[in-house]
PDB file of N, CA and C in Angstrom:
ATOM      1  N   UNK A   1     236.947 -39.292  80.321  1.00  0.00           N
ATOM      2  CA  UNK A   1     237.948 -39.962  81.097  1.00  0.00           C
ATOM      3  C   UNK A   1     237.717 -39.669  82.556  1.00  0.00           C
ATOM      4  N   UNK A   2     237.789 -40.618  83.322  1.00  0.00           N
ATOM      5  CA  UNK A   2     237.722 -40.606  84.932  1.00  0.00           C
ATOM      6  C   UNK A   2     239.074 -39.723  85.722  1.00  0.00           C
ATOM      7  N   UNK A   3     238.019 -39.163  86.555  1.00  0.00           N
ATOM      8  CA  UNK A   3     239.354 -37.737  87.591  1.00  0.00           C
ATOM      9  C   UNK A   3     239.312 -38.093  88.906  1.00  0.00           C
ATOM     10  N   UNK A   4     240.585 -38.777  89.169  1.00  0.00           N
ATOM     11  CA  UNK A   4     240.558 -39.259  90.359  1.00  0.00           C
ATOM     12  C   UNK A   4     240.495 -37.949  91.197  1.00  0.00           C
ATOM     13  N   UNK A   5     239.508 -38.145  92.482  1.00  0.00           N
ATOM     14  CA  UNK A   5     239.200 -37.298  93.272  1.00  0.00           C
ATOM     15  C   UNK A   5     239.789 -37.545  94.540  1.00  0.00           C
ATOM     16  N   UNK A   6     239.311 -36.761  95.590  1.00  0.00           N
ATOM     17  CA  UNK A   6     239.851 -37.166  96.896  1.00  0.00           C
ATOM     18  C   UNK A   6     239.435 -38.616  97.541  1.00  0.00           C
ATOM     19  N   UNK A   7     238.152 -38.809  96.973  1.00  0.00           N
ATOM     20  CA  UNK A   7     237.363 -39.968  97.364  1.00  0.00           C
ATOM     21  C   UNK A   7     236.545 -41.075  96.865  1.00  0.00           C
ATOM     22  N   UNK A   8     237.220 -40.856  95.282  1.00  0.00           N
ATOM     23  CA  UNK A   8     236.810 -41.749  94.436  1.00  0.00           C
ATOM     24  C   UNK A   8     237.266 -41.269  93.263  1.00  0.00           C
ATOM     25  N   UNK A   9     236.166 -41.709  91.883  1.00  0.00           N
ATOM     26  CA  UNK A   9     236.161 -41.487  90.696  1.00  0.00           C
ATOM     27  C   UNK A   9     235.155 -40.329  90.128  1.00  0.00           C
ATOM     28  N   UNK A  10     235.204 -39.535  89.617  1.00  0.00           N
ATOM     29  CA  UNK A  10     234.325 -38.491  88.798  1.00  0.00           C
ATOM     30  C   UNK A  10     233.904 -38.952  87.682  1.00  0.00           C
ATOM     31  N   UNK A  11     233.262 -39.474  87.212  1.00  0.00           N
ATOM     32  CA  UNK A  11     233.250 -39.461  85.028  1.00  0.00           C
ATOM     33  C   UNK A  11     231.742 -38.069  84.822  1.00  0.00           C
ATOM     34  N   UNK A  12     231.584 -37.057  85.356  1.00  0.00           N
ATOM     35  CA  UNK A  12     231.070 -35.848  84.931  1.00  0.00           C
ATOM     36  C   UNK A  12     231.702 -34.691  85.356  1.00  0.00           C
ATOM     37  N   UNK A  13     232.153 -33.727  84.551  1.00  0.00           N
ATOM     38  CA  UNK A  13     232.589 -32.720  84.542  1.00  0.00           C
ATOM     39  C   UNK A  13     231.397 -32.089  85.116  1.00  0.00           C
ATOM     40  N   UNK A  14     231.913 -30.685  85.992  1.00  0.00           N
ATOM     41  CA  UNK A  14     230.746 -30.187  86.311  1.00  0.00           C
ATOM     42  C   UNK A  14     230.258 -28.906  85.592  1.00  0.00           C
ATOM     43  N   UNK A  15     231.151 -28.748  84.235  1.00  0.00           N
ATOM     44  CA  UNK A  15     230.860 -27.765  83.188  1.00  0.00           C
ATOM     45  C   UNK A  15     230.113 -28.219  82.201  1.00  0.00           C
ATOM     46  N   UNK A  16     229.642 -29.356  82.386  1.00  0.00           N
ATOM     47  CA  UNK A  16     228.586 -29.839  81.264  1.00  0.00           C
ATOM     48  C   UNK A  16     227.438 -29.746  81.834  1.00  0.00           C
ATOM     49  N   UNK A  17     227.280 -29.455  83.315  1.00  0.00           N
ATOM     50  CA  UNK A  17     225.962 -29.276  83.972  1.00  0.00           C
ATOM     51  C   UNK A  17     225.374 -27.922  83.510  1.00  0.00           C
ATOM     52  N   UNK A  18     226.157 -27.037  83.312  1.00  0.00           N
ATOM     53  CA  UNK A  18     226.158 -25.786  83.871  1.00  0.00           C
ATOM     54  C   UNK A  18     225.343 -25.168  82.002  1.00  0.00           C
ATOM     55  N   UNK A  19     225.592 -25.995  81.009  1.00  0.00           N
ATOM     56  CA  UNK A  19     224.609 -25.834  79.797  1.00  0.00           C
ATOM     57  C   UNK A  19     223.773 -25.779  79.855  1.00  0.00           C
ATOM     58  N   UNK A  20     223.291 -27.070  80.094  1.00  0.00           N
ATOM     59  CA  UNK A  20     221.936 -27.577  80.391  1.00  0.00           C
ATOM     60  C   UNK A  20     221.092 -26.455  81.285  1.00  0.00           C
ATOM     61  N   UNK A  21     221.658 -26.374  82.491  1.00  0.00           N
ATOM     62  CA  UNK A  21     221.677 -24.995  83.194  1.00  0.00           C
ATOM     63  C   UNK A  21     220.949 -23.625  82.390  1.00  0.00           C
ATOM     64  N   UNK A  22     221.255 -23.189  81.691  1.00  0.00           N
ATOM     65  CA  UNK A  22     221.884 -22.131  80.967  1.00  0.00           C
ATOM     66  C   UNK A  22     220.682 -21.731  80.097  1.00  0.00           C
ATOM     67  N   UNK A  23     220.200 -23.263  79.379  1.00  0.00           N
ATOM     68  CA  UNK A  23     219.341 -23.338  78.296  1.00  0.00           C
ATOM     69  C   UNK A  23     218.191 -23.242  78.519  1.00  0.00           C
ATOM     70  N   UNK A  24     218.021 -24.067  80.166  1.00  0.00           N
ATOM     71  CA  UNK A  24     216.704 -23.909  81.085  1.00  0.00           C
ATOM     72  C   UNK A  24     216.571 -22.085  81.625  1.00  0.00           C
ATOM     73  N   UNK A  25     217.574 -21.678  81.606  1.00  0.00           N
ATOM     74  CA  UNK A  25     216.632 -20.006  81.518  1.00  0.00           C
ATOM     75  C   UNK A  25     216.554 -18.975  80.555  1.00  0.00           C
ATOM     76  N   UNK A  26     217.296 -19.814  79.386  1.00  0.00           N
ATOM     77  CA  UNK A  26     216.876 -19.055  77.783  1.00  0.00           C
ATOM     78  C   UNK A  26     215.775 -19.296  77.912  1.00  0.00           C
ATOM     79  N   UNK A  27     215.346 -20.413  77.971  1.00  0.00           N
ATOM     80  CA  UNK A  27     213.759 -21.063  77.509  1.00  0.00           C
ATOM     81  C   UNK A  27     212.930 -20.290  78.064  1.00  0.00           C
ATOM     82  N   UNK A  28     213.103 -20.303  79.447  1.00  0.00           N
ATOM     83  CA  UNK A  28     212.224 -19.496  80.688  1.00  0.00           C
ATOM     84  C   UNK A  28     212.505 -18.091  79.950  1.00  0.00           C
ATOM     85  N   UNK A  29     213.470 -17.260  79.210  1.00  0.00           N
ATOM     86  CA  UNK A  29     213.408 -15.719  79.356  1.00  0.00           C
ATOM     87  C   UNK A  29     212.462 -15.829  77.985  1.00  0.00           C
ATOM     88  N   UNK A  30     212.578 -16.485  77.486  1.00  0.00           N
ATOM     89  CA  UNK A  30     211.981 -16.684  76.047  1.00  0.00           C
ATOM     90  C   UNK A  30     210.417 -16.988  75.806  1.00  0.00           C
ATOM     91  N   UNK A  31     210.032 -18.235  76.584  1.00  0.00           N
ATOM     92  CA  UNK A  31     208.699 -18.030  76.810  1.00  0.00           C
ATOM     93  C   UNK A  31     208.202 -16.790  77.842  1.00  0.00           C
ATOM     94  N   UNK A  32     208.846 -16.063  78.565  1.00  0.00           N
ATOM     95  CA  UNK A  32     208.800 -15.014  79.647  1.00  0.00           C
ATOM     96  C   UNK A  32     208.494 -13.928  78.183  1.00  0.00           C
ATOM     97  N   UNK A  33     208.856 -13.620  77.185  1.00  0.00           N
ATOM     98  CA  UNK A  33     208.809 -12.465  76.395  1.00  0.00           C
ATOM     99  C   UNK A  33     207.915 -12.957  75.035  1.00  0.00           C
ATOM    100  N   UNK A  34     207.450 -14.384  75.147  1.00  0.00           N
ATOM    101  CA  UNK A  34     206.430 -14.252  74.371  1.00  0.00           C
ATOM    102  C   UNK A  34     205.646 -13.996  75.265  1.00  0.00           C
ATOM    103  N   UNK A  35     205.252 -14.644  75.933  1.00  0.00           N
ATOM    104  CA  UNK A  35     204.160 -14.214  77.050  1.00  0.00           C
ATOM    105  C   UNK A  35     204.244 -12.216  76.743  1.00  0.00           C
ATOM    106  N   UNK A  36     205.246 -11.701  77.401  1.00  0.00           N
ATOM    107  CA  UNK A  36     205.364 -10.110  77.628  1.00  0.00           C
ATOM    108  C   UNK A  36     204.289  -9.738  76.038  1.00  0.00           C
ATOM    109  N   UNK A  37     204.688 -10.506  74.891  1.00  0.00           N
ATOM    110  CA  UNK A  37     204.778  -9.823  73.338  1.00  0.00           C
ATOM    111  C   UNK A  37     203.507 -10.124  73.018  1.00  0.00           C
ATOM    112  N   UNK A  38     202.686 -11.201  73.364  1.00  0.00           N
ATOM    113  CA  UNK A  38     201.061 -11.489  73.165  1.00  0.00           C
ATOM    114  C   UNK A  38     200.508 -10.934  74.110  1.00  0.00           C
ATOM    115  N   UNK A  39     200.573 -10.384  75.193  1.00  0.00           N
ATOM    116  CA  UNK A  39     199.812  -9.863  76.579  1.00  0.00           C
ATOM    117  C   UNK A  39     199.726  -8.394  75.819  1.00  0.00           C
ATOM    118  N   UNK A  40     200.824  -7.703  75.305  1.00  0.00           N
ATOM    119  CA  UNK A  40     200.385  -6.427  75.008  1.00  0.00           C
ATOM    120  C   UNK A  40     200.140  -6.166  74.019  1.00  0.00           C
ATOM    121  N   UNK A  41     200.143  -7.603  73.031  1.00  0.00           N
ATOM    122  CA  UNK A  41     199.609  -7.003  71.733  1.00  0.00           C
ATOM    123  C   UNK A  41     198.466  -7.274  71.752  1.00  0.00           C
ATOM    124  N   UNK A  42     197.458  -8.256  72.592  1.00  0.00           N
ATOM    125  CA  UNK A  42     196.558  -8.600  72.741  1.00  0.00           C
ATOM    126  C   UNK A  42     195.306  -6.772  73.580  1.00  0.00           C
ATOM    127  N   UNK A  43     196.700  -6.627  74.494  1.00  0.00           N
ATOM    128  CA  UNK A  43     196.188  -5.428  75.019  1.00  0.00           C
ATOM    129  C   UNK A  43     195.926  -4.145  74.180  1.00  0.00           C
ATOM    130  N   UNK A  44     196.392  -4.180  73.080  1.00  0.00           N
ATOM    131  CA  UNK A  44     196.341  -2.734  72.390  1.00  0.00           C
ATOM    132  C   UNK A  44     196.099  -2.699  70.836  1.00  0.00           C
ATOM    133  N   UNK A  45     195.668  -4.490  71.148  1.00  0.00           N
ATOM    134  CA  UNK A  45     194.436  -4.914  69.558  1.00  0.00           C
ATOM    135  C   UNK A  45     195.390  -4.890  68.466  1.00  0.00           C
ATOM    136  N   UNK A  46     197.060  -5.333  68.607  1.00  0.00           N
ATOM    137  CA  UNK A  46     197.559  -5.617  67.568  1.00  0.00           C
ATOM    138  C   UNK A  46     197.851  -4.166  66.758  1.00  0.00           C
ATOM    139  N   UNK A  47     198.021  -3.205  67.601  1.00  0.00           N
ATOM    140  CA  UNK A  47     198.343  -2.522  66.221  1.00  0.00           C
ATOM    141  C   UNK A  47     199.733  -1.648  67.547  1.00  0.00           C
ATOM    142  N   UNK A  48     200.256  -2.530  67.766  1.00  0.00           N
ATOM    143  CA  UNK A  48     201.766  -2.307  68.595  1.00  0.00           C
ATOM    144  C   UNK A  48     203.200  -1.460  67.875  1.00  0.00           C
ATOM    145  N   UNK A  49     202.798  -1.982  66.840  1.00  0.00           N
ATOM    146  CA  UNK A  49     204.823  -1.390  65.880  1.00  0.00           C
ATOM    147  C   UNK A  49     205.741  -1.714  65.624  1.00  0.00           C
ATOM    148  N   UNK A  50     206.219  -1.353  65.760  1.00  0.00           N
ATOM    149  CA  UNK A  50     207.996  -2.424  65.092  1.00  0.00           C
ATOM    150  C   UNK A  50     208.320  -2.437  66.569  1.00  0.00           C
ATOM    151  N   UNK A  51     208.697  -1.674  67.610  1.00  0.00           N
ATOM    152  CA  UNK A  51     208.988  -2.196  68.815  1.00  0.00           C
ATOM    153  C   UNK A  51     209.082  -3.627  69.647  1.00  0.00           C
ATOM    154  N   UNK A  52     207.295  -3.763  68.503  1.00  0.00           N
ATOM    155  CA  UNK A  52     206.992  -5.164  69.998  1.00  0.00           C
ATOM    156  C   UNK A  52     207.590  -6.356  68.904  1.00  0.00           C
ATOM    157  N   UNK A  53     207.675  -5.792  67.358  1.00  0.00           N
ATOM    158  CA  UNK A  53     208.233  -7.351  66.571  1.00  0.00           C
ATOM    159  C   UNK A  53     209.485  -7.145  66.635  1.00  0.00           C
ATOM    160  N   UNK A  54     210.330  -5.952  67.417  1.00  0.00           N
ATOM    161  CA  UNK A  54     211.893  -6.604  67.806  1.00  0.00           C
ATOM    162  C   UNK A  54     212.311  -6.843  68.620  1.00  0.00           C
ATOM    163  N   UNK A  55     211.076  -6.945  69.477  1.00  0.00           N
ATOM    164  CA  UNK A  55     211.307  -7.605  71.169  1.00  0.00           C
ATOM    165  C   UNK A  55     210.986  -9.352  70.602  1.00  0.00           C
ATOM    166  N   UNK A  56     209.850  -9.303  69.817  1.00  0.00           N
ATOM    167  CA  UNK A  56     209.683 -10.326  69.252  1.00  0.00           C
ATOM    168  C   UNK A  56     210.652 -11.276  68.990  1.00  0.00           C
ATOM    169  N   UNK A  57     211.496 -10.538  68.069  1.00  0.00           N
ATOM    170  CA  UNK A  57     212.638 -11.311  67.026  1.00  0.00           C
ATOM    171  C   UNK A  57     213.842 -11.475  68.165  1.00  0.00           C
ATOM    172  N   UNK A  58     214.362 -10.803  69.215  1.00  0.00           N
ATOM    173  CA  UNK A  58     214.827 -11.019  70.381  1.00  0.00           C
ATOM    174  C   UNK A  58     214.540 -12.213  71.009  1.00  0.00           C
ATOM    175  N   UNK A  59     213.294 -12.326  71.203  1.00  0.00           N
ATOM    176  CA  UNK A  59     212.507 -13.639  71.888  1.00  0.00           C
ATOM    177  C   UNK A  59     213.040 -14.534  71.586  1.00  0.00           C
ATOM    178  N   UNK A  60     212.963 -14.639  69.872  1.00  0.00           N
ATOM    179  CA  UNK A  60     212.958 -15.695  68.988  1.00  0.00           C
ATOM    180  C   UNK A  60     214.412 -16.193  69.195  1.00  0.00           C
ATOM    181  N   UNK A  61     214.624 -15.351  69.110  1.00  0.00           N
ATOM    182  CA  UNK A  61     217.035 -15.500  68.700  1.00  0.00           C
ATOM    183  C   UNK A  61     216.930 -16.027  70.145  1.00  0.00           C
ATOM    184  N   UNK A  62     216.956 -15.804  71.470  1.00  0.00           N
ATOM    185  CA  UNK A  62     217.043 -16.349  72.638  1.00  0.00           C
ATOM    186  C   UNK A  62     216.522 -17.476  72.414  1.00  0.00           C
ATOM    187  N   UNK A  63     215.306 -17.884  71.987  1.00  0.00           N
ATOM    188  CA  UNK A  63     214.079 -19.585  71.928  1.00  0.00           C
ATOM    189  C   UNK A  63     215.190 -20.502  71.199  1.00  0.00           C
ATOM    190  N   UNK A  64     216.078 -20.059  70.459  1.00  0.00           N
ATOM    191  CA  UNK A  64     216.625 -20.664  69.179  1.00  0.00           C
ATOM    192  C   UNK A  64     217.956 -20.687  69.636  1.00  0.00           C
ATOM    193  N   UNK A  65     218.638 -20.021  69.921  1.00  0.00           N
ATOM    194  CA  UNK A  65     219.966 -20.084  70.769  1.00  0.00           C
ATOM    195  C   UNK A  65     220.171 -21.559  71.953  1.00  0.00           C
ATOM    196  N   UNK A  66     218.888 -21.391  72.611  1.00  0.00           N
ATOM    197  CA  UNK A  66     218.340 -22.320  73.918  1.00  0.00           C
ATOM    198  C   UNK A  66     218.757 -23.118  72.946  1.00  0.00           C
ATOM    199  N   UNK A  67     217.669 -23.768  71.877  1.00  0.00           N
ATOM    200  CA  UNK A  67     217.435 -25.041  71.730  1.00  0.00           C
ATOM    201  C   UNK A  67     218.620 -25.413  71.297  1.00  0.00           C
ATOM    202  N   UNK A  68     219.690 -24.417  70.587  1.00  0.00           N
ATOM    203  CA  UNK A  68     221.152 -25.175  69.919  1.00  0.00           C
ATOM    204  C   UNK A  68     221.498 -25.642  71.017  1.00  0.00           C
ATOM    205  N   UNK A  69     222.065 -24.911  72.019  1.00  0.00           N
ATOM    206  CA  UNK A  69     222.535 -25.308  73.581  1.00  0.00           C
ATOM    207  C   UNK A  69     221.983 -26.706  73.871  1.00  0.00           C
ATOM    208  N   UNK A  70     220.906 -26.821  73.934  1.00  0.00           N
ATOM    209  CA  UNK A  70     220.118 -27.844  74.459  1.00  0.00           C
ATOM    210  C   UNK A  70     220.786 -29.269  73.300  1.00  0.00           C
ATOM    211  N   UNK A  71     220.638 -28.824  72.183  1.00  0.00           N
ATOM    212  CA  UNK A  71     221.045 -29.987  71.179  1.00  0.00           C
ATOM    213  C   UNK A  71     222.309 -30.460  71.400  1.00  0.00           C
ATOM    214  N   UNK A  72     222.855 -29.286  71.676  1.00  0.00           N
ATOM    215  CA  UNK A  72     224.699 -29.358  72.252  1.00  0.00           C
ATOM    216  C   UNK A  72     224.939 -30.440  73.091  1.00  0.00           C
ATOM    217  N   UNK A  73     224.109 -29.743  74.019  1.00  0.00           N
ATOM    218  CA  UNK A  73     224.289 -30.201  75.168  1.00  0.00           C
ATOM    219  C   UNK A  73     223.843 -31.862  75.424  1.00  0.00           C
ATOM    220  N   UNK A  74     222.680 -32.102  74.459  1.00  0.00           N
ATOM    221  CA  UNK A  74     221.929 -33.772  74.688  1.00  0.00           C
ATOM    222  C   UNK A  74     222.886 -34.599  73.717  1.00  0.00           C
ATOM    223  N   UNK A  75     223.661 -33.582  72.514  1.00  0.00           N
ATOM    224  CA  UNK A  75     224.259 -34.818  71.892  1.00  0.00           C
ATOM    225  C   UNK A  75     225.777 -35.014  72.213  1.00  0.00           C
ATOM    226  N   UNK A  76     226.307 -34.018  72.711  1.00  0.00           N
ATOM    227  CA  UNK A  76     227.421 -33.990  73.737  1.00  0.00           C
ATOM    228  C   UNK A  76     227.904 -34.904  74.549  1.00  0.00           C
ATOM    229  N   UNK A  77     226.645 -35.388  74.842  1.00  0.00           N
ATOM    230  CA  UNK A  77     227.096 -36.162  75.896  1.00  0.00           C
ATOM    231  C   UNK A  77     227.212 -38.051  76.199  1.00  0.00           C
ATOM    232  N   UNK A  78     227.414 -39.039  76.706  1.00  0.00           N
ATOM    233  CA  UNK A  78     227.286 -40.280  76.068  1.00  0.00           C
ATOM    234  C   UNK A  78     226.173 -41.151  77.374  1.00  0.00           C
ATOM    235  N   UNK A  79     226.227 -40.137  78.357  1.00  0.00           N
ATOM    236  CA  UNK A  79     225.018 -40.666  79.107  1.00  0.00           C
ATOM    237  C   UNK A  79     224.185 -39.465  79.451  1.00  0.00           C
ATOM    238  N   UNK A  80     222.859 -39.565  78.947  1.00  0.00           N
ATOM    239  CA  UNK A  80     221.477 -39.197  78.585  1.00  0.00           C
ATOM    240  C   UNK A  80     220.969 -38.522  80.033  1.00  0.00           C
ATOM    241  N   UNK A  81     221.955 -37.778  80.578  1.00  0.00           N
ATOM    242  CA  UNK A  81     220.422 -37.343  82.203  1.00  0.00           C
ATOM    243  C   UNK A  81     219.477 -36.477  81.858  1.00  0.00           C
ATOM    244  N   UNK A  82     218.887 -36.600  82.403  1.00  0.00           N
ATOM    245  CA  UNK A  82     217.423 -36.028  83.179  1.00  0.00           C
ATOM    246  C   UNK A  82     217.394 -34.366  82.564  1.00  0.00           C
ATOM    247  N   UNK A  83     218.375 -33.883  83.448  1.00  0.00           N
ATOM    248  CA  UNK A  83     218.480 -32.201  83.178  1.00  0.00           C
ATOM    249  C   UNK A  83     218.577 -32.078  81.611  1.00  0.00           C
ATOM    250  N   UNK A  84     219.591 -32.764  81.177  1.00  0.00           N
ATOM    251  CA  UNK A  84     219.896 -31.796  79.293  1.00  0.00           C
ATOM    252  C   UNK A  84     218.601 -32.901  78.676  1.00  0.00           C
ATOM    253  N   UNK A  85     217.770 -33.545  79.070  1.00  0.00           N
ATOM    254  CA  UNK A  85     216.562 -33.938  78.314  1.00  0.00           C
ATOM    255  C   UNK A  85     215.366 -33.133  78.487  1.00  0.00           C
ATOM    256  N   UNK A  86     216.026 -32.374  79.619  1.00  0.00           N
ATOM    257  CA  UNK A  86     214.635 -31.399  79.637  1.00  0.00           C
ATOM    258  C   UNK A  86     214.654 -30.153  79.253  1.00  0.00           C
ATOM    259  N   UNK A  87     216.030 -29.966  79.110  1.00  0.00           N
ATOM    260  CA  UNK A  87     216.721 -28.516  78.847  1.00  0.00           C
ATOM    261  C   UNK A  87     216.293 -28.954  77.228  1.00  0.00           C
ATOM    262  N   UNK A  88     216.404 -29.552  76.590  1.00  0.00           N
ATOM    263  CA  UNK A  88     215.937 -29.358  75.040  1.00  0.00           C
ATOM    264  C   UNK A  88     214.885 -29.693  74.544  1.00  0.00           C
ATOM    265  N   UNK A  89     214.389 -30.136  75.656  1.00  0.00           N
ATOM    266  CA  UNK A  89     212.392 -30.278  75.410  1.00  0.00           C
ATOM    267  C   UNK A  89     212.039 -29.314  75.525  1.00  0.00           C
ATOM    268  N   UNK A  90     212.011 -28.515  76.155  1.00  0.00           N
ATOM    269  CA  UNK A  90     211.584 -27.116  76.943  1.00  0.00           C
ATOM    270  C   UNK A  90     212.105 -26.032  75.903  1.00  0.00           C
ATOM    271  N   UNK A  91     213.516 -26.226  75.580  1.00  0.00           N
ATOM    272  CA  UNK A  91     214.000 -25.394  74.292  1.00  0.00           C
ATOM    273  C   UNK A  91     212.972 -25.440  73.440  1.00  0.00           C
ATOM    274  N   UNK A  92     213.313 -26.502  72.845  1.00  0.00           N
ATOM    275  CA  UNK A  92     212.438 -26.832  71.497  1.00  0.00           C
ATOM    276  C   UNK A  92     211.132 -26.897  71.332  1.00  0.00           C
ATOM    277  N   UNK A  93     210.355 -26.920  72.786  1.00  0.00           N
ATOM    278  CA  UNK A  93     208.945 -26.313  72.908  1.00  0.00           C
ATOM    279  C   UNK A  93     208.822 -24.386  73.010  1.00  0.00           C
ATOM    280  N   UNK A  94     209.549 -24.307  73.334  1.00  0.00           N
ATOM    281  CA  UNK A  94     210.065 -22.419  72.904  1.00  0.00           C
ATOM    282  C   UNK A  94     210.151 -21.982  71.741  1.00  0.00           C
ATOM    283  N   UNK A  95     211.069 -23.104  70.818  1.00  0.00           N
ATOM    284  CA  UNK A  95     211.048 -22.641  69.190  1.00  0.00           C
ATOM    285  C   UNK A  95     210.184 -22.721  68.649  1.00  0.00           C
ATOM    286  N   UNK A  96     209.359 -24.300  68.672  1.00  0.00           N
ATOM    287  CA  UNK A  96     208.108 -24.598  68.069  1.00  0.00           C
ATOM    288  C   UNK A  96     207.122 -23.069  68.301  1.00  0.00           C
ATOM    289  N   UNK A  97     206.809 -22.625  69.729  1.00  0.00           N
ATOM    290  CA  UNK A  97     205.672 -21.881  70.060  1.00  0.00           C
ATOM    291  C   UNK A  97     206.457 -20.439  68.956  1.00  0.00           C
ATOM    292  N   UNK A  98     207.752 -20.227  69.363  1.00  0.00           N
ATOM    293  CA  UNK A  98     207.939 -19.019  68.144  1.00  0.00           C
ATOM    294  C   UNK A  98     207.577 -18.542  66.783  1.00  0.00           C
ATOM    295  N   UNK A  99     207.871 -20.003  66.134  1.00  0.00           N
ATOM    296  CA  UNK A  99     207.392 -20.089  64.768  1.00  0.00           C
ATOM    297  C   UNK A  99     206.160 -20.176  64.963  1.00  0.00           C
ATOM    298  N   UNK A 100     205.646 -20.409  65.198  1.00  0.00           N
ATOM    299  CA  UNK A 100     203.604 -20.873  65.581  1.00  0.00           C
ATOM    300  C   UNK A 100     203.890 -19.168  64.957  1.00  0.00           C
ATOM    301  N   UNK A 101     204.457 -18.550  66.218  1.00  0.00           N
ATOM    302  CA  UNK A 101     203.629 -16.954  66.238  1.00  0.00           C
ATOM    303  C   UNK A 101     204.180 -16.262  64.922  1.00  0.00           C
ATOM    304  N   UNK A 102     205.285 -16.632  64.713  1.00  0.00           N
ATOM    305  CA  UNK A 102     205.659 -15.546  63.439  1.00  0.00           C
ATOM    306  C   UNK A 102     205.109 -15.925  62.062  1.00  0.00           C
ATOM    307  N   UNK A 103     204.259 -17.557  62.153  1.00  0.00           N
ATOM    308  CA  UNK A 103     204.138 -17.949  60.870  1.00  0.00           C
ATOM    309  C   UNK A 103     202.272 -17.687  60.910  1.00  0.00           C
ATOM    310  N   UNK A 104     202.242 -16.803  62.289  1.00  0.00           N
ATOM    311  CA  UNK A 104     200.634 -16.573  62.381  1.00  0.00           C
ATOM    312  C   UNK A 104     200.411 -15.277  61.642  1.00  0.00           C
ATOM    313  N   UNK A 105     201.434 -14.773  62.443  1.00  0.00           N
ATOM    314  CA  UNK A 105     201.757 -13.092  61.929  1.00  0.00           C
ATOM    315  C   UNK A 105     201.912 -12.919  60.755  1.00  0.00           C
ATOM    316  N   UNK A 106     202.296 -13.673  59.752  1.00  0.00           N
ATOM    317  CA  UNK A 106     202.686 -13.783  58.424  1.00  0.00           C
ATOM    318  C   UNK A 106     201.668 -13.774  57.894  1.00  0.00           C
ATOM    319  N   UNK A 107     200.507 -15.087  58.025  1.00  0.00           N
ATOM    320  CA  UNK A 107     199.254 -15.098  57.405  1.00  0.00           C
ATOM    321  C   UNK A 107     198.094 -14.116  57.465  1.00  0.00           C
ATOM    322  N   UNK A 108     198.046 -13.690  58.377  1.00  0.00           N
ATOM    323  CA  UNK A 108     197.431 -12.286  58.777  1.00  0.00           C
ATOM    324  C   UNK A 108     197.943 -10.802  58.536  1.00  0.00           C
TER     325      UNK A 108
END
């Protein structure tokens, strides 16, 4: 519903920005700690510990949190911008790369 303002009409809340927002630096902390979780397991030849697979599983719950947000947030809404289409691309390219790694880790 439209909020009359001082100088017109509003039809966006500015708390629906602020998701989209939100999801764009899950994603970022999330690919930020896979990055951290392959750099040092790469560094110390994989034989790291339970430490680095519950920084891991951390990662993951943040990658996966994002992308709900992001889903929230794109189906939430009834006009499609820019920001929450990228906020759940970017999510959901976070989850995808998660599972990649845990379903690598599995086979090995």
């Amino acid at each position: 519903m439209a909020v009359k303002k001082k100088r017109g009409y509003s039809f966006m809340d500015k708390d629906k920005l602020k998701d989209s927002e939100v999801c764009l630096i899950l994603s970022a902390v999330s690919f930020g700690i896979l990055a951290l979780v392959s750099f040092i397991s790469f560094l110390i030849q994989a034989s790291a510990g339970a430490w680095i697979g519950a920084l891991g599983l951390i990662g993951m719950l943040i990658g996966f949190y994002a992308l709900f947000l992001g889903m929230r947030e794109l189906t939430g809404r009834r006009d499609n911008s820019t920001r929450s289409m990228v906020a759940a691309v970017v999510s959901g390219l976070a989850a995808i790369s998660w599972i990649t790694v845990f379903l690598l880790g599995i086979h090995h």
